[in-house]
Protein backbone atom coordinates (compact mmCIF):
# COMPACT_ATOMS: atom_id res chain seq x y z
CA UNK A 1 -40.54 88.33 239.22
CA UNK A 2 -38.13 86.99 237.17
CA UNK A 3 -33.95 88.65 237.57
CA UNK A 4 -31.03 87.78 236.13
CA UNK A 5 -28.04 88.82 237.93
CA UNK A 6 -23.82 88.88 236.75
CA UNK A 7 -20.95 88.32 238.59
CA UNK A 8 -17.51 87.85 238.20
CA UNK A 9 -16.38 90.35 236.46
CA UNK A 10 -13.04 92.92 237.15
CA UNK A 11 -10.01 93.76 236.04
CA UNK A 12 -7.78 91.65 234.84
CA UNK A 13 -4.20 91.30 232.73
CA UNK A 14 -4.09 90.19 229.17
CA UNK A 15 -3.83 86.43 228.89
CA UNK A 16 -5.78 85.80 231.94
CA UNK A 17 -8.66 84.25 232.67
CA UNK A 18 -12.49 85.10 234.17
CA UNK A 19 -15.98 83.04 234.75
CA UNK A 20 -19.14 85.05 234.63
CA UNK A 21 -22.02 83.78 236.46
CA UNK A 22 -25.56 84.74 236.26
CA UNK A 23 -27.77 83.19 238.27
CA UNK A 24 -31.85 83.31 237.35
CA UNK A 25 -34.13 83.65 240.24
CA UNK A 26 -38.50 83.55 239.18
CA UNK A 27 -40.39 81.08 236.90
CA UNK A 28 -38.75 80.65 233.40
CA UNK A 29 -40.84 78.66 231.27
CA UNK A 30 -39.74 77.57 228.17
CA UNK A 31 -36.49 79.11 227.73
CA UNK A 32 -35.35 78.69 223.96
CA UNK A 33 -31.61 79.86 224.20
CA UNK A 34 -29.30 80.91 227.22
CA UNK A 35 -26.62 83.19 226.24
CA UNK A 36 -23.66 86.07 226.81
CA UNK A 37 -24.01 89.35 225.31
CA UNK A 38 -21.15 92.65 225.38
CA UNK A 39 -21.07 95.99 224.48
CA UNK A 40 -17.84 97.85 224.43
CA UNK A 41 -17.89 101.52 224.48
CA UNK A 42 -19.14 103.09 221.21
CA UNK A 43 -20.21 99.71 219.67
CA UNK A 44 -23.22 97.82 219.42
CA UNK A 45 -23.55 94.96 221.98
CA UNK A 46 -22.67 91.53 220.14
CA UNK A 47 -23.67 87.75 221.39
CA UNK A 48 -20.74 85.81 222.70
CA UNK A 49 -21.65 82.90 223.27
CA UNK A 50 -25.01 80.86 223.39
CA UNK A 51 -26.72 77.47 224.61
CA UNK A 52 -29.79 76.61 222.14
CA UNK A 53 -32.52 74.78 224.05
CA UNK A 54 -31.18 71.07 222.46
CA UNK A 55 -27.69 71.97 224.36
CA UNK A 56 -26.00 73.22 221.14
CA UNK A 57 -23.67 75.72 221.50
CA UNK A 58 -22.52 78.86 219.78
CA UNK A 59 -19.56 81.19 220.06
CA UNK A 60 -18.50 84.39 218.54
CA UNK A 61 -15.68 83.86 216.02
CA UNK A 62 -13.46 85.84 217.75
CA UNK A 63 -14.00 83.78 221.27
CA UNK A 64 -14.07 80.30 220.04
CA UNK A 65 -11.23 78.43 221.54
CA UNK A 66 -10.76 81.01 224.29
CA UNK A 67 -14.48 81.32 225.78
CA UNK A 68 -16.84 78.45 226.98
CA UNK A 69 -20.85 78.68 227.99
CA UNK A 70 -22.04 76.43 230.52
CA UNK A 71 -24.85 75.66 232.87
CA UNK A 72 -25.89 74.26 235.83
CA UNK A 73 -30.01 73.20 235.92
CA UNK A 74 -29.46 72.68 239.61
CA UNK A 75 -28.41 75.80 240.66
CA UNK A 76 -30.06 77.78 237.68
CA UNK A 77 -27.08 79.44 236.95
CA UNK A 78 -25.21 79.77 233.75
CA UNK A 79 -21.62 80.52 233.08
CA UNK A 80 -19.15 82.36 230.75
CA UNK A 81 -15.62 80.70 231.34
CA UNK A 82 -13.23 83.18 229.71
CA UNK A 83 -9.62 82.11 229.07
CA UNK A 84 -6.79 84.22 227.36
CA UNK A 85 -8.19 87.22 227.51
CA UNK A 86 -7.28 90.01 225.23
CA UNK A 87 -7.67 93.75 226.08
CA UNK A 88 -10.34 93.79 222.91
CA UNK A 89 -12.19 91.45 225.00
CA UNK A 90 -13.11 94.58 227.54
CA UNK A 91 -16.84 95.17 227.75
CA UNK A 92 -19.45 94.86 230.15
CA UNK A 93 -21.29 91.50 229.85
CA UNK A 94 -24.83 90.53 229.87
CA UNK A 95 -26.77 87.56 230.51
CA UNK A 96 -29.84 86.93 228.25
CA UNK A 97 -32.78 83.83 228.21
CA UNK A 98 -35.34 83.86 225.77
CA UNK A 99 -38.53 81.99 225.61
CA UNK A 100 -41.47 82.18 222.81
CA UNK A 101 -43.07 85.07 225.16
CA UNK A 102 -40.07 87.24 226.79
CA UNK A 103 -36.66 88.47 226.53
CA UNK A 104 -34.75 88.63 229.56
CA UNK A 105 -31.58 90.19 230.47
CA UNK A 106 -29.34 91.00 233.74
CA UNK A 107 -28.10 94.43 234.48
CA UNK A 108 -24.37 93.78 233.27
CA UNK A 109 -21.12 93.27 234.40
CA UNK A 110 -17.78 94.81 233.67
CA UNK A 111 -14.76 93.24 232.18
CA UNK A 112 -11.66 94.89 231.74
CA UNK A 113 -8.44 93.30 230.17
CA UNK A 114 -5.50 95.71 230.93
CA UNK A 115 -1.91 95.67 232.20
């Protein structure tokens, strides 16, 4: 049974910083792209940030320079460093891994950016 679980998430005050994890637990085979999805409150979720299977990266335009995706094999855990954080930047986030065959995602974790 494959699970993908958050953490890190919370409150925290404009301009400061967070780092997601989300560990994977189960047999992945395969896994074409690693990557950070959120969905604010009335919108549609959006990707983040992603790791393509060659290690190239990919960030939203409005994270790049602020945000950065990372992993760690070892420990099969990925990560969502978040730096400067605006209030726009409040969502809950979700972990995602796709191979050819499935699309996997964790149950979400909430980030809010408030004074």
């Amino acid at each position: 049974q494959v699970q993908l679980v958050e953490s890190g998430g919370g409150l925290v005050q404009p301009g400061g910083s967070l780092r997601l994890s989300c560990a994977t637990s189960g047999s992945i085979f395969s896994i074409r792209v690693m990557g950070w999805y959120r969905q604010a409150p009335g919108k549609q979720r959006e990707l983040v940030a992603n790791i393509i299977s060659n290690g190239r990266t990919n960030y939203a335009d409005s994270v790049k320079g602020r945000f950065t995706i990372s992993r760690d094999n070892a420990k099969n855990t990925m990560y969502l460093q978040m730096n400067s954080l605006k209030p726009e930047d409040t969502a809950v986030y979700y972990c995602n891994i796709k191979t050819p065959m499935s699309d996997w995602w964790g149950q979400g974790t909430q980030v809010t950016v408030s004074a």
